[in-house]
N, C-alpha and C. Protein backbone atom coordinates (compact mmCIF):
# COMPACT_ATOMS: atom_id res chain seq x y z
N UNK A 1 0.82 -1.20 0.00
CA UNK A 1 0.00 0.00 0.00
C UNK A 1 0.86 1.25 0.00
N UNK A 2 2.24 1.28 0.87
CA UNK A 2 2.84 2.21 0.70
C UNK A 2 3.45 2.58 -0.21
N UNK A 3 3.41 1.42 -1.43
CA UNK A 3 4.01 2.41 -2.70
C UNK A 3 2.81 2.35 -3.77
N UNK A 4 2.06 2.09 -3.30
CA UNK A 4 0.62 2.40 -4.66
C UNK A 4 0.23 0.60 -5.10
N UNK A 5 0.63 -0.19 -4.66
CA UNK A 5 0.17 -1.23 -5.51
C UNK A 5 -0.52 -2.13 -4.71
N UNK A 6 -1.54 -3.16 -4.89
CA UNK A 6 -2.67 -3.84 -4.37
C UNK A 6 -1.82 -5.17 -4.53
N UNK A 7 -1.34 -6.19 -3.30
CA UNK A 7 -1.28 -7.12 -2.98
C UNK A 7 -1.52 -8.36 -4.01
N UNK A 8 -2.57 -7.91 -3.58
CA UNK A 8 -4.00 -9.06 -4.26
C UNK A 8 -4.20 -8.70 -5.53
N UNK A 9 -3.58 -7.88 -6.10
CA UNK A 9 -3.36 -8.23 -7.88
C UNK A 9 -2.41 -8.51 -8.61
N UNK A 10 -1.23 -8.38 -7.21
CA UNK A 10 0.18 -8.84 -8.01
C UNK A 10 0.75 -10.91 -7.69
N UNK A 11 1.61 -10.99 -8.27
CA UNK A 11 1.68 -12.67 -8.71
C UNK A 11 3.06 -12.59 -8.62
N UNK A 12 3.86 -11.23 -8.59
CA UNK A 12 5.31 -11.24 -9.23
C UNK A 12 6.09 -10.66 -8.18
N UNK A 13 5.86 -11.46 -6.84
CA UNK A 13 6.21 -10.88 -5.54
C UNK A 13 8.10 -10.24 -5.56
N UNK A 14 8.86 -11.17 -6.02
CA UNK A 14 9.99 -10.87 -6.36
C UNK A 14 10.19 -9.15 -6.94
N UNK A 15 8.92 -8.98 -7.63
CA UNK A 15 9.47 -7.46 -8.18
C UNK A 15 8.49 -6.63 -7.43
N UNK A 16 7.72 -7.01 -6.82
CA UNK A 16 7.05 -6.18 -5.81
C UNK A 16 7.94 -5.67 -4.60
N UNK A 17 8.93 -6.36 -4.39
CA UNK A 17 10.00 -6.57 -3.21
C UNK A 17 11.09 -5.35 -3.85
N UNK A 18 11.43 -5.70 -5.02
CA UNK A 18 12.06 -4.63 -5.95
C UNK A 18 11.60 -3.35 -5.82
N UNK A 19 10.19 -3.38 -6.54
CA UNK A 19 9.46 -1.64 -6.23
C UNK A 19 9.76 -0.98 -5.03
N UNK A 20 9.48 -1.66 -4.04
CA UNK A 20 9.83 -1.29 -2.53
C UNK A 20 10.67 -0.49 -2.24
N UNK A 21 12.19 -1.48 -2.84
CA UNK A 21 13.48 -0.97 -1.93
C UNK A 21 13.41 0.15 -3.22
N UNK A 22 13.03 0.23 -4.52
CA UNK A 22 13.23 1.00 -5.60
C UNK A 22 12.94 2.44 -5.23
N UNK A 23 11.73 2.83 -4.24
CA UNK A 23 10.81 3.97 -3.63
C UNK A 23 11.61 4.00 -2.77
N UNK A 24 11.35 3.34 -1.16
CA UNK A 24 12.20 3.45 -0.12
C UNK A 24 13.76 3.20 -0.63
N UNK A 25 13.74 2.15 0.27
CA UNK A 25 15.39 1.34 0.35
C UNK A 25 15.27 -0.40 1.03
N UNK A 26 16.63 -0.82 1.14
CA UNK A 26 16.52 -1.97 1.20
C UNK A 26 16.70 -2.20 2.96
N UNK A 27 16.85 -1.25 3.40
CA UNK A 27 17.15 -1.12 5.17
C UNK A 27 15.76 -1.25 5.56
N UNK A 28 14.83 -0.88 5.32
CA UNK A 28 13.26 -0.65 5.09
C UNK A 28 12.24 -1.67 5.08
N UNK A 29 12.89 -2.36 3.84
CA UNK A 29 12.85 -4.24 3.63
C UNK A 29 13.19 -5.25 4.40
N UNK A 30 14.23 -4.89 4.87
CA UNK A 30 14.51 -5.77 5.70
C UNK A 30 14.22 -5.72 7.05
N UNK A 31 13.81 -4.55 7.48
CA UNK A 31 13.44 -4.05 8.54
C UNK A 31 11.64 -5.03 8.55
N UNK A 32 10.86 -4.41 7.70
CA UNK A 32 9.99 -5.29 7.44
C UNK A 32 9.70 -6.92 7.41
N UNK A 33 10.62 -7.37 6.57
CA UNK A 33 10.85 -8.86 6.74
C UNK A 33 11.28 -9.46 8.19
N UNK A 34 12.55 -9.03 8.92
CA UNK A 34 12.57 -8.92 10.14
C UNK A 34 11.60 -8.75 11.37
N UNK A 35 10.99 -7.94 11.43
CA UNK A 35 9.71 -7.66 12.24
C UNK A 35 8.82 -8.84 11.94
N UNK A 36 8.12 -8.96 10.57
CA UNK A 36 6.99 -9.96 10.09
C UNK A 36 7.49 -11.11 10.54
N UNK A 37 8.73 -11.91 10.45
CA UNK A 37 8.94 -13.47 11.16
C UNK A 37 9.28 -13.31 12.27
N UNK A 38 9.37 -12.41 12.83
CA UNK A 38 9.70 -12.45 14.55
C UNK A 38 8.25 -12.32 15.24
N UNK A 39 7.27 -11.60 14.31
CA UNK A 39 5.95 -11.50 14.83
C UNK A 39 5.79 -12.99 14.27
N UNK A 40 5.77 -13.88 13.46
CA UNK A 40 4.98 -14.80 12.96
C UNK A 40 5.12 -16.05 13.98
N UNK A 41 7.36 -16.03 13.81
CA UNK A 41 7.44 -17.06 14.51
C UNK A 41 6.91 -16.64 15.86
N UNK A 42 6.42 -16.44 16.86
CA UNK A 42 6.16 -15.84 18.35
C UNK A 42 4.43 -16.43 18.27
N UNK A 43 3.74 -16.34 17.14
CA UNK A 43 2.17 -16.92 16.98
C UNK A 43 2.13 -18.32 16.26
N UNK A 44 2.88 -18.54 15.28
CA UNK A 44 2.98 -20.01 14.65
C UNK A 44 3.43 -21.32 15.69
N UNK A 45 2.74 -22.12 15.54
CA UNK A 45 3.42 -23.34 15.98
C UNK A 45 3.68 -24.64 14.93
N UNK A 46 4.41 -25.35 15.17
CA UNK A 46 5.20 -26.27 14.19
C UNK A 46 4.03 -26.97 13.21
N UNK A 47 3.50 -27.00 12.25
CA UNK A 47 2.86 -27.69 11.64
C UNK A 47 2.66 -29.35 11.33
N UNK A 48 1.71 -29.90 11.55
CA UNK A 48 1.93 -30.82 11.22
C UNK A 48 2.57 -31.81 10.00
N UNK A 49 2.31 -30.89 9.24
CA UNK A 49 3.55 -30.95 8.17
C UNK A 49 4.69 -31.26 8.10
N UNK A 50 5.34 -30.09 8.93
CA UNK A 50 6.95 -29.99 9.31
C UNK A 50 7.00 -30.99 10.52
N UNK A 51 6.16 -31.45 10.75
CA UNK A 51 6.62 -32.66 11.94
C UNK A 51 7.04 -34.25 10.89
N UNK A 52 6.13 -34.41 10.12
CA UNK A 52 6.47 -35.37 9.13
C UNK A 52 7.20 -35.23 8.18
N UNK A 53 7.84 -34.08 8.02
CA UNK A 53 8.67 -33.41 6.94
C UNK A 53 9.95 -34.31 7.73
N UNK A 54 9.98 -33.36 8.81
CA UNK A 54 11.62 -33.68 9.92
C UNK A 54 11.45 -34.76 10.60
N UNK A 55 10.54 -36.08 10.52
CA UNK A 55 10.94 -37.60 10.80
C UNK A 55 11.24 -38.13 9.67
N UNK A 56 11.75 -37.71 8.33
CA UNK A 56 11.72 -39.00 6.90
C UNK A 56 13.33 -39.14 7.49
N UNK A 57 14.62 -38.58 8.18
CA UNK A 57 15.39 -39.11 8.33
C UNK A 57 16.49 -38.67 7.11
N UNK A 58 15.97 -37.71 6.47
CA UNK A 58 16.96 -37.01 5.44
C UNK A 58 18.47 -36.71 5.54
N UNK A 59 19.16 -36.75 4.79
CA UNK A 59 21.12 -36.50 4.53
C UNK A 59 20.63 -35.11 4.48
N UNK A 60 19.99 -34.44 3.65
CA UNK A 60 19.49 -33.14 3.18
C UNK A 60 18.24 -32.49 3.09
N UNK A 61 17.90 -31.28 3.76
CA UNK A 61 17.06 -30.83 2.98
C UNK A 61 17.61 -29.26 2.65
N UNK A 62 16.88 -29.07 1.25
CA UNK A 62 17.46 -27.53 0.53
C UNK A 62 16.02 -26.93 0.91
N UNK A 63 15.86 -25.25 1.21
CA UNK A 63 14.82 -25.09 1.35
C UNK A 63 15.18 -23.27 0.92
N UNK A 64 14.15 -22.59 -0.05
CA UNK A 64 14.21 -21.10 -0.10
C UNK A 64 13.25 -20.34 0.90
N UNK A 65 12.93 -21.12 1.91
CA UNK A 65 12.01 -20.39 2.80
C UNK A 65 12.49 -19.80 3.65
N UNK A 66 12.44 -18.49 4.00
CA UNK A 66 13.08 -17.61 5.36
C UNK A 66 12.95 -17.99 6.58
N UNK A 67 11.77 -18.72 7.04
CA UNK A 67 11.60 -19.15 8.85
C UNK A 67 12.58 -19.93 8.60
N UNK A 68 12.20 -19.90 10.17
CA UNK A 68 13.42 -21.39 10.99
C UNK A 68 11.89 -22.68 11.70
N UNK A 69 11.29 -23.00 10.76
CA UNK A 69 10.22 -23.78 10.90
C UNK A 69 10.86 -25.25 11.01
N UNK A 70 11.68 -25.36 9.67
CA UNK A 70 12.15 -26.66 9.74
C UNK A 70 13.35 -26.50 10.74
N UNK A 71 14.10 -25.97 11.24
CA UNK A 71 15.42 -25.98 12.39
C UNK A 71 14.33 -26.13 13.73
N UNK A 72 13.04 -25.53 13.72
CA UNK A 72 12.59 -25.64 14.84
C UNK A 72 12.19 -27.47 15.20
N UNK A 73 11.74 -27.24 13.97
CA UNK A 73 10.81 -28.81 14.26
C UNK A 73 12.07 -29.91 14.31
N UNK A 74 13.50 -30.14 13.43
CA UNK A 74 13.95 -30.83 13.90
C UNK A 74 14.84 -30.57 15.50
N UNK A 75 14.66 -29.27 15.94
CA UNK A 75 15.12 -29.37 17.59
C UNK A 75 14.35 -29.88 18.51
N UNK A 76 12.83 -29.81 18.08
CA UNK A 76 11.88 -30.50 19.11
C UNK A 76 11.87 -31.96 19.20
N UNK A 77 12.36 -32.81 17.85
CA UNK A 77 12.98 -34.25 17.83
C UNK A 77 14.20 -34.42 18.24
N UNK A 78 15.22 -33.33 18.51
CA UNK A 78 16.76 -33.82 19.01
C UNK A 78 17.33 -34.17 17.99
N UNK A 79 17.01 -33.54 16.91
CA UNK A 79 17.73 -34.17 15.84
C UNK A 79 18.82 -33.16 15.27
N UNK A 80 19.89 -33.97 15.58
CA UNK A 80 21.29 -32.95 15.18
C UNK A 80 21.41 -32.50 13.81
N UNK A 81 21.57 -31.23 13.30
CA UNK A 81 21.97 -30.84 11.67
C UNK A 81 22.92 -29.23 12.00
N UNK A 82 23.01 -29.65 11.01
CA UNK A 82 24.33 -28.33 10.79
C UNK A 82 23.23 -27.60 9.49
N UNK A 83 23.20 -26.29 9.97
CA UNK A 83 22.97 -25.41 9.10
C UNK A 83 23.50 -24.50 8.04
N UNK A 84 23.40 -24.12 6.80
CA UNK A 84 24.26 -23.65 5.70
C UNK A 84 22.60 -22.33 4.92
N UNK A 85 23.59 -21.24 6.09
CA UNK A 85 22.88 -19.88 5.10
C UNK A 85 23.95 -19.08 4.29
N UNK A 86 25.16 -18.79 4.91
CA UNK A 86 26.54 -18.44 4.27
C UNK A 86 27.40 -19.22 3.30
N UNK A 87 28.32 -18.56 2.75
CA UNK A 87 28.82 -19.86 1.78
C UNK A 87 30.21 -20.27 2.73
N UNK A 88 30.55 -19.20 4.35
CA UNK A 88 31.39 -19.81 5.16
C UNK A 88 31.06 -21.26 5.80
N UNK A 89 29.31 -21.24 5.96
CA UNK A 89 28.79 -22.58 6.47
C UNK A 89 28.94 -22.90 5.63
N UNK A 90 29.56 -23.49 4.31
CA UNK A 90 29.33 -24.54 3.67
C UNK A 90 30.53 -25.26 3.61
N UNK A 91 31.71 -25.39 4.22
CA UNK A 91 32.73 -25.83 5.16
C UNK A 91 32.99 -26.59 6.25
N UNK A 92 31.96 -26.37 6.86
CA UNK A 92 31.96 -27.20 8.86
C UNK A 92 31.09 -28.08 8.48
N UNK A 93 30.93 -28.62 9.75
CA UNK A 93 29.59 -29.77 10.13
C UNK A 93 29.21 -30.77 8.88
N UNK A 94 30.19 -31.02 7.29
CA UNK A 94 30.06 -31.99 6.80
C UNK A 94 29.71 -33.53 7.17
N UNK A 95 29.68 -33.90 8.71
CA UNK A 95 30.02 -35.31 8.96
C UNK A 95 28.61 -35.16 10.12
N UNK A 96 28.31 -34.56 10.24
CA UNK A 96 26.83 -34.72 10.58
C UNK A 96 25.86 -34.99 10.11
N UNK A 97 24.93 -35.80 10.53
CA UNK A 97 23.69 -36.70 9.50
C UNK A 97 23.23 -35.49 9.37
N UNK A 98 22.58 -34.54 9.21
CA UNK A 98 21.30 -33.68 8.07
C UNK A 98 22.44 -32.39 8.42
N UNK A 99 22.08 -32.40 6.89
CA UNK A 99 22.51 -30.70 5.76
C UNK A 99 20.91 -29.85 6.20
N UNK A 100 21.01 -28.94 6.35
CA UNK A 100 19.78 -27.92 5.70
C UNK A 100 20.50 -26.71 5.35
N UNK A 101 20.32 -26.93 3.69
CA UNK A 101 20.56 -25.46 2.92
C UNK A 101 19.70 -24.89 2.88
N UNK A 102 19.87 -23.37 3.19
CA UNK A 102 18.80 -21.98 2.72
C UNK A 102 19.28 -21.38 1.95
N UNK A 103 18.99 -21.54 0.70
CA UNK A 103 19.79 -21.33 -0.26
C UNK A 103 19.43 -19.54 -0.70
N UNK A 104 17.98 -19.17 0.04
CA UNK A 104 17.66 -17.63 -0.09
C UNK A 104 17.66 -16.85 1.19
N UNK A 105 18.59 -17.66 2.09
CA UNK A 105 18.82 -16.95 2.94
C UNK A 105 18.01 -17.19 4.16
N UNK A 106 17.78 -16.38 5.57
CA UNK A 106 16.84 -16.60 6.53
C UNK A 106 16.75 -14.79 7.08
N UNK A 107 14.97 -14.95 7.14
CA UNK A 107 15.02 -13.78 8.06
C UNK A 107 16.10 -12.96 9.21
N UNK A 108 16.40 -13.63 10.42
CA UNK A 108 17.17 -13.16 11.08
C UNK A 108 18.38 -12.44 10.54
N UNK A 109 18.68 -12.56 9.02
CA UNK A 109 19.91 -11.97 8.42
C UNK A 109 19.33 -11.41 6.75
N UNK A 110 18.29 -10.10 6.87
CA UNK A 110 17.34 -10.26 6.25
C UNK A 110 18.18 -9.40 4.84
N UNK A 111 19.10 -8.95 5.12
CA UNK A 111 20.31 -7.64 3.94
C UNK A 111 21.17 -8.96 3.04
N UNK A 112 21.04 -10.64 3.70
CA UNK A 112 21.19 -11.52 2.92
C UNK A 112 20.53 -11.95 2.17
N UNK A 113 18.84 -12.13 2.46
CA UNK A 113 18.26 -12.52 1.80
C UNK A 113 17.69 -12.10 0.49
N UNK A 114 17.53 -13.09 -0.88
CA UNK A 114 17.00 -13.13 -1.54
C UNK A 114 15.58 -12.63 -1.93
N UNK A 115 15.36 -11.75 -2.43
CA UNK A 115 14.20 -11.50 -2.18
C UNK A 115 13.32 -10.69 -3.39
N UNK A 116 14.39 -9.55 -3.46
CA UNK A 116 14.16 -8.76 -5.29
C UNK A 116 14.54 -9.19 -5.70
N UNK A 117 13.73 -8.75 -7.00
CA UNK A 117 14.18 -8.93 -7.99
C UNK A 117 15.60 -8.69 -8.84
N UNK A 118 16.33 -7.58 -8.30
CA UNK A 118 17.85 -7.86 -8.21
C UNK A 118 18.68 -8.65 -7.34
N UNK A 119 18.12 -8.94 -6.39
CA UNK A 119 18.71 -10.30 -5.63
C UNK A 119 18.96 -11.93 -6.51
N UNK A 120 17.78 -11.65 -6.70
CA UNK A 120 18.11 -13.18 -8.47
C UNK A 120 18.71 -12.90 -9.28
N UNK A 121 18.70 -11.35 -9.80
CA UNK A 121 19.48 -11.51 -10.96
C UNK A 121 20.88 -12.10 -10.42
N UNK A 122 21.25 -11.15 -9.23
CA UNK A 122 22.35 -11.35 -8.99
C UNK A 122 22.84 -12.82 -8.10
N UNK A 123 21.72 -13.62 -8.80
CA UNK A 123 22.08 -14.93 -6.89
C UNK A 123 23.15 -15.50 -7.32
N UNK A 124 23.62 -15.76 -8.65
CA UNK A 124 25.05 -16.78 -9.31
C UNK A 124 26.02 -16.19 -8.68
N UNK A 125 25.81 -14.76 -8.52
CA UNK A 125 27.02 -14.33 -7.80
C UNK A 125 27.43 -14.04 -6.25
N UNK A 126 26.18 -13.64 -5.53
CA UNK A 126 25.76 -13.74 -4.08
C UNK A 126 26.57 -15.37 -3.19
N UNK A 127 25.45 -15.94 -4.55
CA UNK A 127 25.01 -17.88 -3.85
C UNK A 127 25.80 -18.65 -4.63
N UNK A 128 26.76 -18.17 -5.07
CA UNK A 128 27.27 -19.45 -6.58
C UNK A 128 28.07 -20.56 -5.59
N UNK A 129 28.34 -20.59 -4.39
CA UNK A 129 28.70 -21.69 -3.99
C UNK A 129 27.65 -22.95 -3.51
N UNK A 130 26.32 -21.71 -2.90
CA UNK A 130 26.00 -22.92 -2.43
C UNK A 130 24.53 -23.48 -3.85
N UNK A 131 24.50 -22.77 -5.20
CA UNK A 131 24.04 -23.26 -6.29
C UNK A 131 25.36 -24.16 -6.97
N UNK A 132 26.23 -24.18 -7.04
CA UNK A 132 27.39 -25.28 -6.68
C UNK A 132 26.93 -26.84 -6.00
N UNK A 133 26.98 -26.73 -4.52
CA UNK A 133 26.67 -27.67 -4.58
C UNK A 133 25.22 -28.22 -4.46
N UNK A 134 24.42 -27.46 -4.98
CA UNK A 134 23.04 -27.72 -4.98
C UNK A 134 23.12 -28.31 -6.41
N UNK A 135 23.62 -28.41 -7.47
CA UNK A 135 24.21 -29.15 -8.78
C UNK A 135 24.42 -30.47 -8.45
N UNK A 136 25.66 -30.92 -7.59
CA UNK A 136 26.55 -31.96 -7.25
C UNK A 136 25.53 -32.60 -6.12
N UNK A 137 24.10 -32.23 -5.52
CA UNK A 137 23.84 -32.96 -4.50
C UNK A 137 22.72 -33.45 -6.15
N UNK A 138 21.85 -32.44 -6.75
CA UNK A 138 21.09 -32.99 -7.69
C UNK A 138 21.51 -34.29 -8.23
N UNK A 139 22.95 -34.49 -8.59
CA UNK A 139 23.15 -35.42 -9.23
C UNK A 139 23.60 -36.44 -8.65
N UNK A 140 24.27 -36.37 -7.78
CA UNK A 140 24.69 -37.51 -6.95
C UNK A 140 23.81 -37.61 -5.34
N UNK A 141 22.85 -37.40 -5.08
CA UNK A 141 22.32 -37.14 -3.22
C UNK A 141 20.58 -37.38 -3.77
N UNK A 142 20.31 -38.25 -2.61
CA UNK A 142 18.84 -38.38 -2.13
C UNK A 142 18.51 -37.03 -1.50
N UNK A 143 17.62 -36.13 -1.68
CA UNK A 143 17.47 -35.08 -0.91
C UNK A 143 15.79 -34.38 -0.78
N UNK A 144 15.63 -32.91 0.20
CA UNK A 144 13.97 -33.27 -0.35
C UNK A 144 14.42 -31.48 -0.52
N UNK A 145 13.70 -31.18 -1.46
CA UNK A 145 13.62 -29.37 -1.45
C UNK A 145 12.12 -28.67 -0.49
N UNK A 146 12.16 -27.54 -0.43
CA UNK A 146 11.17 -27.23 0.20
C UNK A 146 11.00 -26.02 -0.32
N UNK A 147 10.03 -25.31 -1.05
CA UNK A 147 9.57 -23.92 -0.64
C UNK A 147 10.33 -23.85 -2.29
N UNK A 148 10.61 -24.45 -3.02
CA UNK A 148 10.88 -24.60 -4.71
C UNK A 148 9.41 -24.93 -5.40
N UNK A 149 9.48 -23.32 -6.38
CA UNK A 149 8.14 -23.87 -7.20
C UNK A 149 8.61 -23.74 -8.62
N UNK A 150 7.98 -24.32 -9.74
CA UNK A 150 8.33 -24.16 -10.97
C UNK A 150 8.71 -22.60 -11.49
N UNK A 151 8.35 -21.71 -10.84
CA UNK A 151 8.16 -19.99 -10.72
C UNK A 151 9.11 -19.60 -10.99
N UNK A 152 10.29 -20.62 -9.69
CA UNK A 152 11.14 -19.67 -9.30
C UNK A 152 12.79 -19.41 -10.61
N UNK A 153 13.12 -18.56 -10.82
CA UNK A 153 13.65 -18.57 -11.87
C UNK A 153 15.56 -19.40 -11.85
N UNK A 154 15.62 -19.35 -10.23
CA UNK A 154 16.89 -19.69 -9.99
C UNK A 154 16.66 -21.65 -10.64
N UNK A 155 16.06 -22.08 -10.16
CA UNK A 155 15.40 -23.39 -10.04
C UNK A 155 14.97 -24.26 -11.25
N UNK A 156 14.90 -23.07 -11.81
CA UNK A 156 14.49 -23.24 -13.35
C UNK A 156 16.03 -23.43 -14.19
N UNK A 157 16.64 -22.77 -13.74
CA UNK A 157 17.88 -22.41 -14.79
C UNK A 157 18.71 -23.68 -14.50
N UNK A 158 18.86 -23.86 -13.05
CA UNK A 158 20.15 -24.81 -12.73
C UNK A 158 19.14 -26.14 -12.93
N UNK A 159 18.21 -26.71 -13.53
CA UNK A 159 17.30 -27.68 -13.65
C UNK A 159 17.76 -27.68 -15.72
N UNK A 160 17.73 -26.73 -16.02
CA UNK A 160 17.84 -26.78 -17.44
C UNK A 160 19.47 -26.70 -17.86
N UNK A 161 20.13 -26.33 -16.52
CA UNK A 161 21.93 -26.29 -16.60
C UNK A 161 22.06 -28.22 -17.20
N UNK A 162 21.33 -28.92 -16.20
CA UNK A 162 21.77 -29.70 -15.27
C UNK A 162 21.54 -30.69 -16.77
N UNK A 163 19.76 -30.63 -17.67
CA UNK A 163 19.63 -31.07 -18.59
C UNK A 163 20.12 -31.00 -20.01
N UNK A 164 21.08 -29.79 -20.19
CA UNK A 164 21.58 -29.37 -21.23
C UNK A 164 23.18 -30.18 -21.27
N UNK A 165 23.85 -30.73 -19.70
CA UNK A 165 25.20 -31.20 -19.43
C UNK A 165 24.62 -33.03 -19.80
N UNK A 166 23.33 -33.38 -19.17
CA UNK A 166 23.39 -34.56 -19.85
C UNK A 166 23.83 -35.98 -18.92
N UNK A 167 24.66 -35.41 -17.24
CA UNK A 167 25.59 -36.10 -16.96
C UNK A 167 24.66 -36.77 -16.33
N UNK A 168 23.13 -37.20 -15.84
CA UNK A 168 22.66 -38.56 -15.31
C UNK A 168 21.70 -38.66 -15.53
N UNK A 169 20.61 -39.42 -15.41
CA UNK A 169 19.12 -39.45 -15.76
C UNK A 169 18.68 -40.46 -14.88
N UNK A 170 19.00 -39.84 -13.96
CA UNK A 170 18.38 -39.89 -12.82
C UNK A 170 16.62 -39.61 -12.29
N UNK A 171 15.91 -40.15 -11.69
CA UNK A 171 14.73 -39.86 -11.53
C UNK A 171 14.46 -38.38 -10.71
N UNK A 172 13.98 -37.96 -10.91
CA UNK A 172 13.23 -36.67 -9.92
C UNK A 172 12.08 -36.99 -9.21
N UNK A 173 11.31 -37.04 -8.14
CA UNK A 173 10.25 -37.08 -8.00
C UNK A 173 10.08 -35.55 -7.60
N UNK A 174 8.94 -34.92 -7.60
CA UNK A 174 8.45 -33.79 -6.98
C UNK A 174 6.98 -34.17 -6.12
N UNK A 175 7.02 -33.38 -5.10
CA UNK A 175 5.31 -33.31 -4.40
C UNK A 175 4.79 -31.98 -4.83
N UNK A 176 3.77 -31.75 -4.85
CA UNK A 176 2.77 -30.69 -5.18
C UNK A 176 1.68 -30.61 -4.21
N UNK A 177 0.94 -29.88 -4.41
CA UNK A 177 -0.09 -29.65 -3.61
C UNK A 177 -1.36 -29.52 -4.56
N UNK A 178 -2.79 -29.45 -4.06
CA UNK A 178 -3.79 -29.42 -5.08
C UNK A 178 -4.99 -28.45 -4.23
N UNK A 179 -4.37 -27.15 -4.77
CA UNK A 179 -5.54 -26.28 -3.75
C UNK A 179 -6.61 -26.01 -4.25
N UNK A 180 -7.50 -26.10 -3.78
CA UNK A 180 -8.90 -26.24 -3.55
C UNK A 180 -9.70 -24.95 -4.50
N UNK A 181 -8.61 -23.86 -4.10
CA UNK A 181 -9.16 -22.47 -5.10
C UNK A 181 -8.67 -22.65 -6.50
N UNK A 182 -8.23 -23.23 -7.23
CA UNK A 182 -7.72 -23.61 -8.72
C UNK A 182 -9.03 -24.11 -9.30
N UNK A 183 -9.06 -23.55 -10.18
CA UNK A 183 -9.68 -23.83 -11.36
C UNK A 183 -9.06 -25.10 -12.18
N UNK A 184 -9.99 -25.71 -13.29
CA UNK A 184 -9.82 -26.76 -13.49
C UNK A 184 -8.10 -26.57 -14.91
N UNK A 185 -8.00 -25.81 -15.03
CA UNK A 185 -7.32 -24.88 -15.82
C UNK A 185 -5.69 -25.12 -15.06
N UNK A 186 -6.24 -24.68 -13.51
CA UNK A 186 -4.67 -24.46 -12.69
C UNK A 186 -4.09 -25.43 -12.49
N UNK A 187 -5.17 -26.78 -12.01
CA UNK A 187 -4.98 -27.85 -11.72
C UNK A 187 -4.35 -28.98 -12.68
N UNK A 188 -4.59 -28.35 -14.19
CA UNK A 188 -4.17 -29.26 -15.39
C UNK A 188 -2.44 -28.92 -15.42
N UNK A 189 -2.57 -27.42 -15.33
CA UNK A 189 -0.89 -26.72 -15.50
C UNK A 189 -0.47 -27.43 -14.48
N UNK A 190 -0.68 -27.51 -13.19
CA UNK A 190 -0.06 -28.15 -11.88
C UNK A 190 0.43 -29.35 -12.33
């Protein structure tokens, strides 16, 4: 609302995030993002979801989502993982059973996160380590992603890197969801 545009007609949140810091700034943004998951996490509780998400017993999960939903839910099981938001974390805690990459970063460090639309352009260069080994786990690692939609443009590219090199053919599975407000239209594209 504060820069003129209606929520609920835009689809292209990435450049809505852009307009923002484009009017204001990006201190502003993040200030915002910051506040919103510190208010969220403080009212949310672990989903049942993320409870069955964090018992499959995963080597990995990659996730572009900002909470700490999944770090929460596997602390309420005791389940040890080393976390990777920096490309310095992507160094330590190799020999510990679960990876979780945030590959767009996490609220609490919100001037990292991914978010505009110049943040993607620029993620090869931000994230190129840990889109590195998000390549090398694709091809060689059982793993589960989270919070990846066909949308997203990073996801898209290193998916069409990965098919243009040729080097396995390997299965993918993906999960989806089937929401209830889709038209029979959304549900076919899905």
């Amino acid at each position: 609302e504060s820069i003129g545009l209606n929520i609920d007609k835009e689809t292209e949140y990435m450049q809505i995030a852009q307009y923002y810091v484009n009017e204001k700034n990006r201190h502003e943004l993040n200030e915002i993002i910051r506040d919103k998951f510190n208010l969220k996490r403080k009212i949310t509780e672990i989903s049942e979801n993320h409870k069955l998400l964090t018992s499959l017993s995963l080597p990995e999960v990659w996730t572009t989502n900002y909470d700490n939903a999944l770090e929460n839910s596997y602390n309420e099981l005791k389940v040890d993982f080393d976390l990777k938001v920096k490309k310095e974390d992507l160094s330590y805690g190799i020999n510990k059973k679960l990876q979780i990459y945030k590959v767009h970063g996490s609220y609490n460090n919100p001037d990292e996160c991914i978010v505009t639309q110049e943040d993607y352009e620029d993620l090869y260069d931000k994230k190129k380590y840990f889109i590195e080994a998000l390549k090398v786990s694709l091809i060689q690692k059982q793993f589960l992603f989270v919070g990846f939609s066909f949308k997203d443009p990073d996801i898209r590219f290193i998916l069409a890197e990965l098919r243009r090199a040729d080097i396995n053919k390997r299965n993918h599975y993906w999960v989806t969801y089937d929401d209830p407000a889709w038209n029979d239209y959304e549900k076919n594209k899905q």
